[in-house]
Protein backbone atom coordinates (compact mmCIF):
# COMPACT_ATOMS: atom_id res chain seq x y z
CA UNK A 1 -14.26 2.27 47.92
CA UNK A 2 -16.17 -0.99 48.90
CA UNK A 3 -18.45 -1.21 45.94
CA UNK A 4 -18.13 -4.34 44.18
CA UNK A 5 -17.35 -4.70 40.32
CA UNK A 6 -19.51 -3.97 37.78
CA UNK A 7 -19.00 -6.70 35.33
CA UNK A 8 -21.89 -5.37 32.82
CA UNK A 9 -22.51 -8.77 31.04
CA UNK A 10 -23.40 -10.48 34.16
CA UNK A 11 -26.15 -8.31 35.27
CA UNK A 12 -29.64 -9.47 35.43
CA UNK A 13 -32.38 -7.18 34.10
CA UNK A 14 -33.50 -6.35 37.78
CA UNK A 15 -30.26 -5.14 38.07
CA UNK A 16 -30.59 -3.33 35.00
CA UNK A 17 -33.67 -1.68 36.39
CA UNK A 18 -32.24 -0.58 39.93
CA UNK A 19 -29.27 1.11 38.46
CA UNK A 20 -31.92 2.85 36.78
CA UNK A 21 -34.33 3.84 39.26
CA UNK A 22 -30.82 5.39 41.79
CA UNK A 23 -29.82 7.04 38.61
CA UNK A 24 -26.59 5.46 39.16
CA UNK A 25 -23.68 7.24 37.48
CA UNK A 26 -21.39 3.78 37.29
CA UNK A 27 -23.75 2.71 34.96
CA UNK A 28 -23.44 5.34 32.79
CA UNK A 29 -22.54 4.07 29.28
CA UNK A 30 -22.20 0.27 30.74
CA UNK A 31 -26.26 0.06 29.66
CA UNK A 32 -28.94 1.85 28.07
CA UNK A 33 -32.27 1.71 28.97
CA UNK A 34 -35.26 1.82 26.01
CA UNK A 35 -38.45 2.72 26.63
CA UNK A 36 -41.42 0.88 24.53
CA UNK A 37 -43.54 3.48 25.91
CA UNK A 38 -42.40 6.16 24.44
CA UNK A 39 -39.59 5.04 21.68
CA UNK A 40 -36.59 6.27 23.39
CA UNK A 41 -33.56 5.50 25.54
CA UNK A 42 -31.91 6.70 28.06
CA UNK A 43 -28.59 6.74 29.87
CA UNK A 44 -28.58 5.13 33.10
CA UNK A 45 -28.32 8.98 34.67
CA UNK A 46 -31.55 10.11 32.97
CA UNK A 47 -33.58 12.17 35.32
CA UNK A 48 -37.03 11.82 34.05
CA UNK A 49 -39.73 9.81 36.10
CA UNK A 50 -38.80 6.43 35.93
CA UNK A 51 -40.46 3.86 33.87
CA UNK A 52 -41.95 1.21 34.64
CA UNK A 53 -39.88 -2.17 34.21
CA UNK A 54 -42.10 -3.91 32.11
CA UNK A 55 -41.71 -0.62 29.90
CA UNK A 56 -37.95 -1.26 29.90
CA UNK A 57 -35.55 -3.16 27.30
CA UNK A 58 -31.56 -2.87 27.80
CA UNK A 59 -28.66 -2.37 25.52
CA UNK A 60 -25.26 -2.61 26.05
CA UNK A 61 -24.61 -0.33 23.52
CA UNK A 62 -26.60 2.74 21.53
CA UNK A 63 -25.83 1.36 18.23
CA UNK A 64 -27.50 -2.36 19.37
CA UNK A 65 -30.78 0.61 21.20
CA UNK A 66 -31.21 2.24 17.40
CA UNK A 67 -31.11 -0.97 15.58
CA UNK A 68 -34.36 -1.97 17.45
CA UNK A 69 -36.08 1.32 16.51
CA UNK A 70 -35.66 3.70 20.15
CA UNK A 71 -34.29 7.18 19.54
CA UNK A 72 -31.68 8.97 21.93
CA UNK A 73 -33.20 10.78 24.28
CA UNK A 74 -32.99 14.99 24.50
CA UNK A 75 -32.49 15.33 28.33
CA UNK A 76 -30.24 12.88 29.26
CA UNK A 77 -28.26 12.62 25.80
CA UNK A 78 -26.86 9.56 25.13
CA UNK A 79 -24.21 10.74 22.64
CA UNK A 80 -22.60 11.93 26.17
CA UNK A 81 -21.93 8.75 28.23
CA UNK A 82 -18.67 7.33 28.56
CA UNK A 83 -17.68 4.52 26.62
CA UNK A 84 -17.69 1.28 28.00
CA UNK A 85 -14.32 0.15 27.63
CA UNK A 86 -13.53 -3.42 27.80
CA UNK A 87 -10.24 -5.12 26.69
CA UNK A 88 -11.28 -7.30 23.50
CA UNK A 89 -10.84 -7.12 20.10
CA UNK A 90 -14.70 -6.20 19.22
CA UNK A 91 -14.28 -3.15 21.33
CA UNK A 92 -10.86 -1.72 19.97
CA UNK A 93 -12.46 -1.95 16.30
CA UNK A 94 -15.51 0.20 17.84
CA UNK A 95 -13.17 2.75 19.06
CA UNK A 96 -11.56 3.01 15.86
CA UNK A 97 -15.30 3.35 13.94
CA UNK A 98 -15.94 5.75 17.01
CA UNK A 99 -12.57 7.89 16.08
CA UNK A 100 -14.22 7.97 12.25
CA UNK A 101 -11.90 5.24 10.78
CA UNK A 102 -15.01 4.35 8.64
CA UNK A 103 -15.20 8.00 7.65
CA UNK A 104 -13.05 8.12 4.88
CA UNK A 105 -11.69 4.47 4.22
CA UNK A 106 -14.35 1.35 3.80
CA UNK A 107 -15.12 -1.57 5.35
CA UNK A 108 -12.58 -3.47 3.10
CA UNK A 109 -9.49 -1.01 4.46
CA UNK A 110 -10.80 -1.02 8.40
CA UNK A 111 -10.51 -4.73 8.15
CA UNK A 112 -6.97 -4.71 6.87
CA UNK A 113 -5.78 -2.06 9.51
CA UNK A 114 -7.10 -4.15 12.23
CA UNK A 115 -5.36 -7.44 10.69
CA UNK A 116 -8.86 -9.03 9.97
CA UNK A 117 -10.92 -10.28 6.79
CA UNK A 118 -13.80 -7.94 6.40
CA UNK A 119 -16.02 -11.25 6.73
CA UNK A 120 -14.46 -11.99 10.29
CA UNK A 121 -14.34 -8.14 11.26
CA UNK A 122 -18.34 -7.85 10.37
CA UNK A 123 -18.81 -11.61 12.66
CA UNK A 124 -16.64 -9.94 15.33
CA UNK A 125 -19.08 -6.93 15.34
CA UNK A 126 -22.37 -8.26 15.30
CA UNK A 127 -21.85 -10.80 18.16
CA UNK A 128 -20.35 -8.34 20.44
CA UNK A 129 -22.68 -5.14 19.32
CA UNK A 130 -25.96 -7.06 17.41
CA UNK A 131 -25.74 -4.74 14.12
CA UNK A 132 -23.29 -5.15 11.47
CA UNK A 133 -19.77 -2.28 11.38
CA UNK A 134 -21.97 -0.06 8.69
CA UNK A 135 -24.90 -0.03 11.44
CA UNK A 136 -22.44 0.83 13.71
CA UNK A 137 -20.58 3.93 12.27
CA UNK A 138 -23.64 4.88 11.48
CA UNK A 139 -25.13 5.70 14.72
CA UNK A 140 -21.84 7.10 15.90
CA UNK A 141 -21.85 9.48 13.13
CA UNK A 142 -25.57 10.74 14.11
CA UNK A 143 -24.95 10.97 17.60
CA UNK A 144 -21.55 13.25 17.22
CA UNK A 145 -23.76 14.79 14.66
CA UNK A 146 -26.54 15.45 17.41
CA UNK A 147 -23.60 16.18 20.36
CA UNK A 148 -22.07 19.21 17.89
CA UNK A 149 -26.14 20.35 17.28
CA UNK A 150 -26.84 21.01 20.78
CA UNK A 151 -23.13 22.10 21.97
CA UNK A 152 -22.06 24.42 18.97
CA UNK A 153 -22.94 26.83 16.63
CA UNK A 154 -20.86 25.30 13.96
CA UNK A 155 -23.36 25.46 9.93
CA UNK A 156 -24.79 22.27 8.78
CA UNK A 157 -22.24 21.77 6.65
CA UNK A 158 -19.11 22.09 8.60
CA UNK A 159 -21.38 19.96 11.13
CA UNK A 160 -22.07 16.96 8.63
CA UNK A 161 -18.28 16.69 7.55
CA UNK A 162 -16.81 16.73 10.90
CA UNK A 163 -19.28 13.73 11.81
CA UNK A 164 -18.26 11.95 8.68
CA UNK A 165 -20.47 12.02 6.37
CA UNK A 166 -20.29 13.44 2.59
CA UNK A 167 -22.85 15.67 2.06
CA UNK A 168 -25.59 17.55 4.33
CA UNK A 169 -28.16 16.38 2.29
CA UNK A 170 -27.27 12.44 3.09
CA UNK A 171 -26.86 13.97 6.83
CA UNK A 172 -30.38 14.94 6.87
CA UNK A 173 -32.10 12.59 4.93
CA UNK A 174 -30.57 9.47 7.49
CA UNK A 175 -31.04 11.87 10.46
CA UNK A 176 -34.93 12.57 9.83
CA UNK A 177 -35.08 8.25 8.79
CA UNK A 178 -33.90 7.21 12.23
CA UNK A 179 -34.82 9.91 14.78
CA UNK A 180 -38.16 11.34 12.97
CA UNK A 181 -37.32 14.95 13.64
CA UNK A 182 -35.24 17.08 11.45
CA UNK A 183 -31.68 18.34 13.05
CA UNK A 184 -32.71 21.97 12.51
CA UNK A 185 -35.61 20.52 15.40
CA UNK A 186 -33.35 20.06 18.27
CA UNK A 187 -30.30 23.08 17.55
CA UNK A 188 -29.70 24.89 20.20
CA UNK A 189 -28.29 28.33 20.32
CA UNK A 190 -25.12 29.23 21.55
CA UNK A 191 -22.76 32.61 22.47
CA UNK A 192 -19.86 31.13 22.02
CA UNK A 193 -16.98 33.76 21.66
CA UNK A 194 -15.51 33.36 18.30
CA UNK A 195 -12.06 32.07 20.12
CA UNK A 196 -12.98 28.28 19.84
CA UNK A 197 -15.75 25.59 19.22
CA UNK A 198 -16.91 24.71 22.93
CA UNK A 199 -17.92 20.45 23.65
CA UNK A 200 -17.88 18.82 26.70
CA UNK A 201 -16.77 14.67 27.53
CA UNK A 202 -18.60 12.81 30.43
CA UNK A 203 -16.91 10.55 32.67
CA UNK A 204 -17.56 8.02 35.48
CA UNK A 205 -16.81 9.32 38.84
CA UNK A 206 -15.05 9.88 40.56
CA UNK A 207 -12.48 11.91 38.78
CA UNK A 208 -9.15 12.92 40.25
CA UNK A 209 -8.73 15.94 38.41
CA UNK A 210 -6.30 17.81 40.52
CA UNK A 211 -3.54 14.81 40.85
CA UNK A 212 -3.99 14.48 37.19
CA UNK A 213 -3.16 17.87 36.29
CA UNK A 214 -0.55 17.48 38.59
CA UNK A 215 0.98 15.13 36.81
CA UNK A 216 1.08 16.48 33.38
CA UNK A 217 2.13 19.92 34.84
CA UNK A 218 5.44 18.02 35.93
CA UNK A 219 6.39 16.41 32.33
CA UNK A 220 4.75 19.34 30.53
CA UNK A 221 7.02 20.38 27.36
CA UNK A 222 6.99 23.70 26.88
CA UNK A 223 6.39 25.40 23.93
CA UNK A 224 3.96 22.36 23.16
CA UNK A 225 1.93 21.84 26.23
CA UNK A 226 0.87 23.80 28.89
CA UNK A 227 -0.81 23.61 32.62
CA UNK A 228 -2.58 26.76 33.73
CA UNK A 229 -2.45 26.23 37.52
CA UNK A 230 -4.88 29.66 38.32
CA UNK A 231 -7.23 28.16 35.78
CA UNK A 232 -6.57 24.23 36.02
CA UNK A 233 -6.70 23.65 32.29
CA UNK A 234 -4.52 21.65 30.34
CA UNK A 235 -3.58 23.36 27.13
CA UNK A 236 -1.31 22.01 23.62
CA UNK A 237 -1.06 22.56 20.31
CA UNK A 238 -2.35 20.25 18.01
CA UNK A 239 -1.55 18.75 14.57
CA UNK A 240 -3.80 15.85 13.20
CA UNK A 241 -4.72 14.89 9.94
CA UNK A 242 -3.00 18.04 8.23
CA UNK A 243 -4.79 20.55 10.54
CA UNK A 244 -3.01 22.61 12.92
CA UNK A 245 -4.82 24.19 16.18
CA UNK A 246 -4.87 23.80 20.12
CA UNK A 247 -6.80 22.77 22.57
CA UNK A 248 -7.91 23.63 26.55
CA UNK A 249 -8.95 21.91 29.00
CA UNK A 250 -10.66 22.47 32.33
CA UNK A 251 -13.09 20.08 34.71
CA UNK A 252 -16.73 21.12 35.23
CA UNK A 253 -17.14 18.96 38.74
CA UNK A 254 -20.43 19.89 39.33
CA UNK A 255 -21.98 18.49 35.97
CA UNK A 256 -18.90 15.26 36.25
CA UNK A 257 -17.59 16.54 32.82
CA UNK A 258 -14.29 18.00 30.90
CA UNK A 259 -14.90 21.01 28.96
CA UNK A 260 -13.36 21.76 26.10
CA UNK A 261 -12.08 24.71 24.02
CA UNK A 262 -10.51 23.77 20.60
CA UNK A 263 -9.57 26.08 17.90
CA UNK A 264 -12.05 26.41 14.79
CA UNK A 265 -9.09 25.35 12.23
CA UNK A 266 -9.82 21.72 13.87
CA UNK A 267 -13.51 21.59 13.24
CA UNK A 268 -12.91 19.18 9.99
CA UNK A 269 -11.04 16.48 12.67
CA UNK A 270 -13.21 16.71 15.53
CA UNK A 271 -14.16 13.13 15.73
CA UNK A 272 -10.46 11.91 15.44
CA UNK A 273 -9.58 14.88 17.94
CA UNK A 274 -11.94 13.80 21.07
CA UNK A 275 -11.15 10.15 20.96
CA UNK A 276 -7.44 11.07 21.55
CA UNK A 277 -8.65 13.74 24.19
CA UNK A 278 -10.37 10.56 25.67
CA UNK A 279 -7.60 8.73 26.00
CA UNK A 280 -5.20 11.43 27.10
CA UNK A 281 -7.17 11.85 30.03
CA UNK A 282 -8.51 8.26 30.59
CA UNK A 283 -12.47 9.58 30.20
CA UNK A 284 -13.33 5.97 29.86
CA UNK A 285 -12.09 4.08 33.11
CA UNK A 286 -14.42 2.43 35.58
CA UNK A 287 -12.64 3.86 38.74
CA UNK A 288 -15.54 1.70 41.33
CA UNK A 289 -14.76 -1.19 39.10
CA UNK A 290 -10.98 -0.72 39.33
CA UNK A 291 -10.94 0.25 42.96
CA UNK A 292 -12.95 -2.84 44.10
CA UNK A 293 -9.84 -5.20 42.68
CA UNK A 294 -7.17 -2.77 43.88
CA UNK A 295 -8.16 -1.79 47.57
CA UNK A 296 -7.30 -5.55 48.62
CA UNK A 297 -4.09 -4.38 48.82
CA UNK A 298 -3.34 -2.09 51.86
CA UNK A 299 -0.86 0.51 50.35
CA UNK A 300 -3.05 0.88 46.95
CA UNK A 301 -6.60 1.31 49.36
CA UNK A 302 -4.80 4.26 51.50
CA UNK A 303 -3.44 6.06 48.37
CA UNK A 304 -6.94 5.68 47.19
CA UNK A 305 -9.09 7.58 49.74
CA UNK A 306 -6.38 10.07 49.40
CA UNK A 307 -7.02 10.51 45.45
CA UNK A 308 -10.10 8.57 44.58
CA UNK A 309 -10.78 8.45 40.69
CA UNK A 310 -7.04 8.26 40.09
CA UNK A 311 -6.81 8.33 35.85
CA UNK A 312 -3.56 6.95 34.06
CA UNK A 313 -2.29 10.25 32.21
CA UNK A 314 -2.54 8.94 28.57
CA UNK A 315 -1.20 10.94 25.52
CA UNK A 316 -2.10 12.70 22.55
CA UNK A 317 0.02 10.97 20.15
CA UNK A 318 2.35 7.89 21.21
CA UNK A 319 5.01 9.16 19.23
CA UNK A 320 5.52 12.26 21.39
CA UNK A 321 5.37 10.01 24.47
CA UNK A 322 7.70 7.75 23.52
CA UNK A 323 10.36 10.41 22.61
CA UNK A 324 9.28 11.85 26.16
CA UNK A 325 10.18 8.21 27.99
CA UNK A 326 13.69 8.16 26.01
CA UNK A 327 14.47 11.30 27.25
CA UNK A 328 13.43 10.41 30.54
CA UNK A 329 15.64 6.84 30.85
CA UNK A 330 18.37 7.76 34.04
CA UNK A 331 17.37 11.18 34.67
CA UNK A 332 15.21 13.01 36.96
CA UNK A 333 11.54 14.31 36.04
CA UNK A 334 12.34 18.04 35.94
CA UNK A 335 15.46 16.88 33.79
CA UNK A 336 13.99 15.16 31.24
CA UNK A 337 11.05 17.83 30.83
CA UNK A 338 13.78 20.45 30.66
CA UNK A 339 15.30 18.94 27.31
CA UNK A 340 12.35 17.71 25.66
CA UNK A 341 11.00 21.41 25.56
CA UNK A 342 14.27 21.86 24.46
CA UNK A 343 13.92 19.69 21.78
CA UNK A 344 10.39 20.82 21.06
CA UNK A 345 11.92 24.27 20.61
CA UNK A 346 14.91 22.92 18.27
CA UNK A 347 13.10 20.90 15.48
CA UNK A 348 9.14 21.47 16.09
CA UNK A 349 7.04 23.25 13.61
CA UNK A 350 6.04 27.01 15.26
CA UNK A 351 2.64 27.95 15.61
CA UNK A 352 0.54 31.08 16.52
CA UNK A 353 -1.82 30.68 19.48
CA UNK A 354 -4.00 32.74 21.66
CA UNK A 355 -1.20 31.78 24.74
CA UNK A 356 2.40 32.45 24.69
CA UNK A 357 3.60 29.28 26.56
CA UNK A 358 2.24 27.45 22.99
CA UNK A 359 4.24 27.80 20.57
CA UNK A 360 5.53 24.70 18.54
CA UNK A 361 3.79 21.20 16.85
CA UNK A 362 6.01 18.56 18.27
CA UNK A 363 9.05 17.05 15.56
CA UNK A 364 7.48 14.82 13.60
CA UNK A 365 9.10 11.22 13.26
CA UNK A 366 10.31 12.11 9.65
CA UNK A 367 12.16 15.08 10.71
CA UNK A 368 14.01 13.33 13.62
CA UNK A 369 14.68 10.42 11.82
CA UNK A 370 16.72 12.83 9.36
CA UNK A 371 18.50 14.36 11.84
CA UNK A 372 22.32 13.43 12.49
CA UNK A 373 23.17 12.40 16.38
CA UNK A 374 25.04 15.14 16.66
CA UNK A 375 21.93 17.77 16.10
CA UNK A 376 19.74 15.82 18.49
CA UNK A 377 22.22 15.28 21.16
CA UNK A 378 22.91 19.28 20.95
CA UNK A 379 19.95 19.74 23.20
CA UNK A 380 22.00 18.86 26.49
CA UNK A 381 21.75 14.55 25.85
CA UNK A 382 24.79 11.85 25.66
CA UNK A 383 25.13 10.86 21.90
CA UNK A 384 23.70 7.32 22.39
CA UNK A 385 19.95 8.62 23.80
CA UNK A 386 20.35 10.87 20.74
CA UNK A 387 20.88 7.55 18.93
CA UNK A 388 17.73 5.95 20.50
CA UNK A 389 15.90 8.80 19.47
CA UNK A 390 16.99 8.69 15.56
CA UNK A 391 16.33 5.10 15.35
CA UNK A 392 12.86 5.31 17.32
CA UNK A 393 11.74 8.10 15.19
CA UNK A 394 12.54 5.94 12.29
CA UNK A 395 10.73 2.67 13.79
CA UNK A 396 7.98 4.99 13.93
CA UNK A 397 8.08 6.45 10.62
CA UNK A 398 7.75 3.11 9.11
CA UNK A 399 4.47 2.52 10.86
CA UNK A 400 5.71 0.96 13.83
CA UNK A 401 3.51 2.16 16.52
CA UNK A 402 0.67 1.51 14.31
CA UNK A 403 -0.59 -1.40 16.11
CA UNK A 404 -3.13 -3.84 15.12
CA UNK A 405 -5.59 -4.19 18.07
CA UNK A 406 -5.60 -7.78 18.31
CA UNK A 407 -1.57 -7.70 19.83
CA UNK A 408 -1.09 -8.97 23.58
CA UNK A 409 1.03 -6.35 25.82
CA UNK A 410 3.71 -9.12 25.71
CA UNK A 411 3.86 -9.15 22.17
CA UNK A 412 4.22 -5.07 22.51
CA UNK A 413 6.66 -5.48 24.56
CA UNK A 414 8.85 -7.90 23.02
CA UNK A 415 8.34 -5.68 20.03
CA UNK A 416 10.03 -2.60 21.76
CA UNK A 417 12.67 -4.17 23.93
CA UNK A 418 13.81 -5.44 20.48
CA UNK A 419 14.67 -1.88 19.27
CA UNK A 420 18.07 -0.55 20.53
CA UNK A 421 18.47 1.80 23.36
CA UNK A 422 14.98 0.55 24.95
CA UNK A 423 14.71 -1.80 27.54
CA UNK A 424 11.89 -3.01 30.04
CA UNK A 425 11.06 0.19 32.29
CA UNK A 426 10.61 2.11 28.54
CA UNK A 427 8.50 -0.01 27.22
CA UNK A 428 6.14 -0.80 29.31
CA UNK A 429 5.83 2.99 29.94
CA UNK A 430 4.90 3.69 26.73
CA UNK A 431 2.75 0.65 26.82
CA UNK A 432 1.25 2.31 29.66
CA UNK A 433 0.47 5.54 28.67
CA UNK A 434 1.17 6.06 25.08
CA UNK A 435 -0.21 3.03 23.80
CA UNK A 436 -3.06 2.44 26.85
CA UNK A 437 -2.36 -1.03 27.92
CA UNK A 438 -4.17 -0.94 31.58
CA UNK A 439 -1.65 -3.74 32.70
CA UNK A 440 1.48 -2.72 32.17
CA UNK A 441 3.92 -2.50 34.63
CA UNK A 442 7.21 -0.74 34.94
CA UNK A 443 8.70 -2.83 38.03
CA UNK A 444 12.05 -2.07 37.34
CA UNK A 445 11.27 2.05 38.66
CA UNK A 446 12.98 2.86 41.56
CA UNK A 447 9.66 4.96 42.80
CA UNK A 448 7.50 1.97 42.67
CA UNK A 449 10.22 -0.39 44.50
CA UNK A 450 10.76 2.45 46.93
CA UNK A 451 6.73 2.53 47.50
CA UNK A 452 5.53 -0.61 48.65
CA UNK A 453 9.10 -0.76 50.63
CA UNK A 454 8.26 -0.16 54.68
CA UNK A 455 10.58 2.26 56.42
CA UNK A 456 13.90 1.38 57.66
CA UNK A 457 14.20 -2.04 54.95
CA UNK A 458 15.96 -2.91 52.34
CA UNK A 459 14.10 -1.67 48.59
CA UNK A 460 12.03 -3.70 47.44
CA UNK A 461 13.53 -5.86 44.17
CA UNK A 462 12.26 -5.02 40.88
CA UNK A 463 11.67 -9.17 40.36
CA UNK A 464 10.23 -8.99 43.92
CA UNK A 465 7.95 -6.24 43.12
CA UNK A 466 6.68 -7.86 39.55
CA UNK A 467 5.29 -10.82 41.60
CA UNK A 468 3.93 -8.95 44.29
CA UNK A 469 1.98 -6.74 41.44
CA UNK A 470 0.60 -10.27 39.68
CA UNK A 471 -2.06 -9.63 42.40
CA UNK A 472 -2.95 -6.58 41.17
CA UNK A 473 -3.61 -7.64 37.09
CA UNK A 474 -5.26 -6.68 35.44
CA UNK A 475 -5.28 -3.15 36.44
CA UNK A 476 -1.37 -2.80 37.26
CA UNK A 477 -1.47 0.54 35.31
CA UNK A 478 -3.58 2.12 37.29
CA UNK A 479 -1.53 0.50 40.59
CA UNK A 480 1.56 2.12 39.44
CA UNK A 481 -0.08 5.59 39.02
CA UNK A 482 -1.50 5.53 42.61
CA UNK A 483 2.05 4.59 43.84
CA UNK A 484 3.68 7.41 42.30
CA UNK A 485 1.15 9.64 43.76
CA UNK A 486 1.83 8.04 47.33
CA UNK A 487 5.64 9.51 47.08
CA UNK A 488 4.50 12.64 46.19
């Protein structure tokens, strides 16, 4: 847990080069590597003979390695690294393109939802990525294209829709242009059972799967979501874009990925589906680079070796998160999971899946909004959560937890303190894990004052604990989480 930060940026190209040579997976997706020898690059991870480094050009990014005329490579697959996540505004407009926003809306409309002119949008892009937002949907497009070529059996045309484009014939034609092989060339054959389409998401070890499972098995609401302890898979139901499916989950530790099973009704939303898999389960965190800031302090360092790789638990849709943090305000854990299956149950949408424990979508903002207190507090809740709950569902209805990626946490938080029945300890939760702010900070639980308190003292005071976790910015997300787990 003594490795220093990785700040990608500030590396110099011999550093490049030895990160390459030890194969180094907390690299992987920081970099790529091309090669002028041969025309392609490679993932830090790559395990063919290593180049020379006068054969070797870097990239922070695969869309900024294709502009410049190198091709992914087939062993190490660069469509596979984890993203590089970085908190600014040029890298929450590529996880949008990344999700497929440019899929089905234009440059024009992605500009508007992220609160920019499509002049300052493309500016923002090029000097953070070197190739324009077109460029850069582009390449994400053919590289989910090639991932779903070599990890399902899915036909070309299902296969060209799902990585946005619209029509197999300009799929092929731009797929043959940039990697000079046809995608019938590099399909692989697979015996998948019939039960699901089968992809796998690479992540940065390590990876605390176990406390991580842990913690969604506690908050789990049945009839929605599901922890298989025997198996340790995460399983849900899923409703996105007007398709309705579910999804499983398990860890393949040997090969540092999460393997997924998702239903074939889904295959028209898989781009939009993985990126919120990604942030559920936090695929994209730097766990050396958040360690090395953390482990300073003593507590945080020993929960660490306990549970290196620690993730923040994210969600698959803020709304249901939110709705899950209301119900939790002034109750215990088990409580709060006990009537939000409940309310799953009561006003959800049923579903058919292949596992009994699934069985509803979760209530959708419209239909809670509509509901009188007196139906939502029937559940087992006083009248005035049942009132938070209306209104929220309402707030969110009217596009409220659509936010524009250029908003500060403060701003977010302001935002939702404003709305009635939510005060600080709700709103930065949901800032925490619905709405993945890495440094927010609930100070006012009682867990995390109880945490850093020594034995036989007086709790620690939630203003006493916000100053202490200054020290700890801008990771205090991830601080929190590895608290939690030190009570348990």
């Amino acid at each position: 847990m003594n490795a220093p930060s990785i700040p990608a940026p500030d590396l110099h190209l011999s550093d490049y080069y030895r990160a390459l040579a030890a194969k180094d997976a907390r690299f992987d997706g920081v970099f790529f590597a091309g090669i002028t020898t041969t025309g392609i690059y490679c993932r830090s991870i790559c395990r063919v003979k290593t180049p020379r480094a006068s054969s070797c050009v870097f990239f922070h990014s695969q869309a900024a390695a294709e502009a410049a005329g190198f091709r992914p490579c087939l062993r190490c697959r660069p469509e596979l690294a984890p993203y590089d996540l970085q908190q600014n505004l040029a890298h929450a407009i590529w996880q949008k393109i990344a999700a497929g926003a440019m899929n089905e809306q234009g440059l024009e409309s992605l500009a508007q939802t992220v609160g920019l002119s499509s002049r300052q949008l493309r500016r923002v892009v090029l000097q953070e990525f070197g190739v324009s937002p077109i460029e850069l949907a582009q390449t994400q497009r053919l590289l989910f294209a090639k991932k779903l070529l070599q990890e399902t059996n899915l036909s070309m045309t299902e296969l060209a829709f799902a990585a946005g484009f619209g029509s197999v014939r300009r799929f092929n034609a731009l797929f043959e242009a940039r990697y000079k092989m046809t995608p019938a060339s590099i399909r692989r054959s697979h015996s998948q059972p019939e039960s699901g389409i089968y992809l796998r998401l690479a992540y940065r070890p390590p990876y605390a799967w176990d406390a991580l499972l842990n913690y969604l098995c506690g908050r789990a609401m049945a009839g929605l979501e599901y922890v298989d302890s025997e198996e340790a898979s995460y399983r849900r139901t899923i409703q996105l874009d007007g398709k309705n499916g579910w999804i499983s989950i398990h860890h393949i530790a040997d090969k540092q990925q999460l393997g997924l099973q998702i239903a074939p009704s889904l295959s028209s939303v898989l781009m939009p589906l993985l990126a919120k898999i990604r942030q559920q389960f936090d695929v994209e965190a730097n766990p050396v680079l958040i360690a090395s800031h953390l482990q300073h302090d003593p507590i945080l360092a020993q929960q660490m070796q306990r549970t290196p790789g620690l993730r923040v638990p994210g969600s698959f849709a803020p709304f249901e998160l939110a709705i899950r943090a209301i119900l939790g305000q002034q109750v215990s854990v088990a409580g709060a999971t006990t009537v939000a299956g409940r309310l799953v149950r009561s006003f959800g949408e049923p579903m058919q899946t292949p596992w009994p424990q699934l069985s509803h979508h979760f209530p959708t903002p419209v239909r809670l909004a509509t509901l009188s207190i007196e139906d939502i507090a029937a559940i087992g809740i006083p009248k005035s959560r049942a009132a938070t709950i209306q209104s929220f569902a309402a707030f969110s209805a009217g596009g409220g937890l659509d936010i524009n990626p250029g908003i500060s946490m403060e701003q977010l938080i302001q935002r939702l303190v404003a709305l009635p029945g939510i005060g600080d300890w709700t709103a930065h939760y949901i800032a925490m894990r619905a709405l993945r702010f890495p440094n927010a900070f609930p100070a006012g639980d009682l867990g995390l004052q109880k945490a850093v308190t020594p034995p036989d003292q007086t709790r620690c005071s939630a203003k006493a604990l916000e100053l202490r976790s200054q020290t700890w910015s801008p990771w205090r997300s991830y601080a929190a989480l590895l608290l939690w787990e030190s009570l348990a």
